[in-house]
Protein backbone atom coordinates (compact mmCIF):
# COMPACT_ATOMS: atom_id res chain seq x y z
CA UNK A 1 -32.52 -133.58 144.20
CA UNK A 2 -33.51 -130.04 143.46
CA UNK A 3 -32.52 -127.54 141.04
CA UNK A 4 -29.62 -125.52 142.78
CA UNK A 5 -27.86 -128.77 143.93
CA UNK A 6 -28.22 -129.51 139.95
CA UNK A 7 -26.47 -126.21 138.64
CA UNK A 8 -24.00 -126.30 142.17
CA UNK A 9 -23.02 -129.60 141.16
CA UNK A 10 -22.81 -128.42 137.32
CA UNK A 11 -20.46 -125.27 138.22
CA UNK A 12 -18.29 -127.32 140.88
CA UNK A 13 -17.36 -130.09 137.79
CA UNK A 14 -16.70 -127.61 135.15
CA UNK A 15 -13.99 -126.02 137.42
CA UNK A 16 -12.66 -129.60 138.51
CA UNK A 17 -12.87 -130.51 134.63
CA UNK A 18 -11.67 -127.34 133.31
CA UNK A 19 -8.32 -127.48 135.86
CA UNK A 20 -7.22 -131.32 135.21
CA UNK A 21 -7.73 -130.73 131.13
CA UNK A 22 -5.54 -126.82 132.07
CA UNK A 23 -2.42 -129.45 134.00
CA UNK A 24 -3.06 -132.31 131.52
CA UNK A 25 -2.91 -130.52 128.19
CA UNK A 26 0.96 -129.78 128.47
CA UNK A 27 1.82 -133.26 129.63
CA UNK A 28 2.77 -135.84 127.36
CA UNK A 29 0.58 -138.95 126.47
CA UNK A 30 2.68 -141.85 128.24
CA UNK A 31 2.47 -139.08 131.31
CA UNK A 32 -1.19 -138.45 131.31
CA UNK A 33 -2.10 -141.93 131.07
CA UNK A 34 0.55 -142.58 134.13
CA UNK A 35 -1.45 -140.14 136.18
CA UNK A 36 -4.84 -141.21 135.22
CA UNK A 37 -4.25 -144.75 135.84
CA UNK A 38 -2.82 -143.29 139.41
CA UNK A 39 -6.07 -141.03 139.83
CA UNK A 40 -8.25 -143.88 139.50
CA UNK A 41 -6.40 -146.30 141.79
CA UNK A 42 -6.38 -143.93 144.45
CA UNK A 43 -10.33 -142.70 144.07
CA UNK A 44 -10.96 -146.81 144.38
CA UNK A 45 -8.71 -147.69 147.24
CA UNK A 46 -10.45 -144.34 149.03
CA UNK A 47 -13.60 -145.51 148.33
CA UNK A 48 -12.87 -148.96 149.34
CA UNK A 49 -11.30 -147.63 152.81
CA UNK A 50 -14.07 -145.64 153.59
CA UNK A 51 -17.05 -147.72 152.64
CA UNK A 52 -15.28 -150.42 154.66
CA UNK A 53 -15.71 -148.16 158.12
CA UNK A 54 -19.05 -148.18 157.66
């Protein structure tokens, strides 16, 4: 890996980061942890879809 993939990577997170705390920071705890669980689930069934094509 070289050093502008590092501080691309960096950048792209701290927007991702900085938008989910911007939608999650008004929500209320029972709600947050309802879509996180939800987030999760989804990024692993993905990720099990696609590594099964492979």
């Amino acid at each position: 890996m070289n050093i502008s993939h590092m501080i691309v990577s960096s950048l792209i997170h701290g927007l991702v980061y900085s938008s989910i705390w911007k939608v999650m920071r008004g929500l209320p705890i029972p709600v947050a942890i309802a879509v996180a669980v939800v987030g999760v689930g989804a990024t692993y069934a993905v990720t099990r879809i696609l590594s099964k094509r492979r």
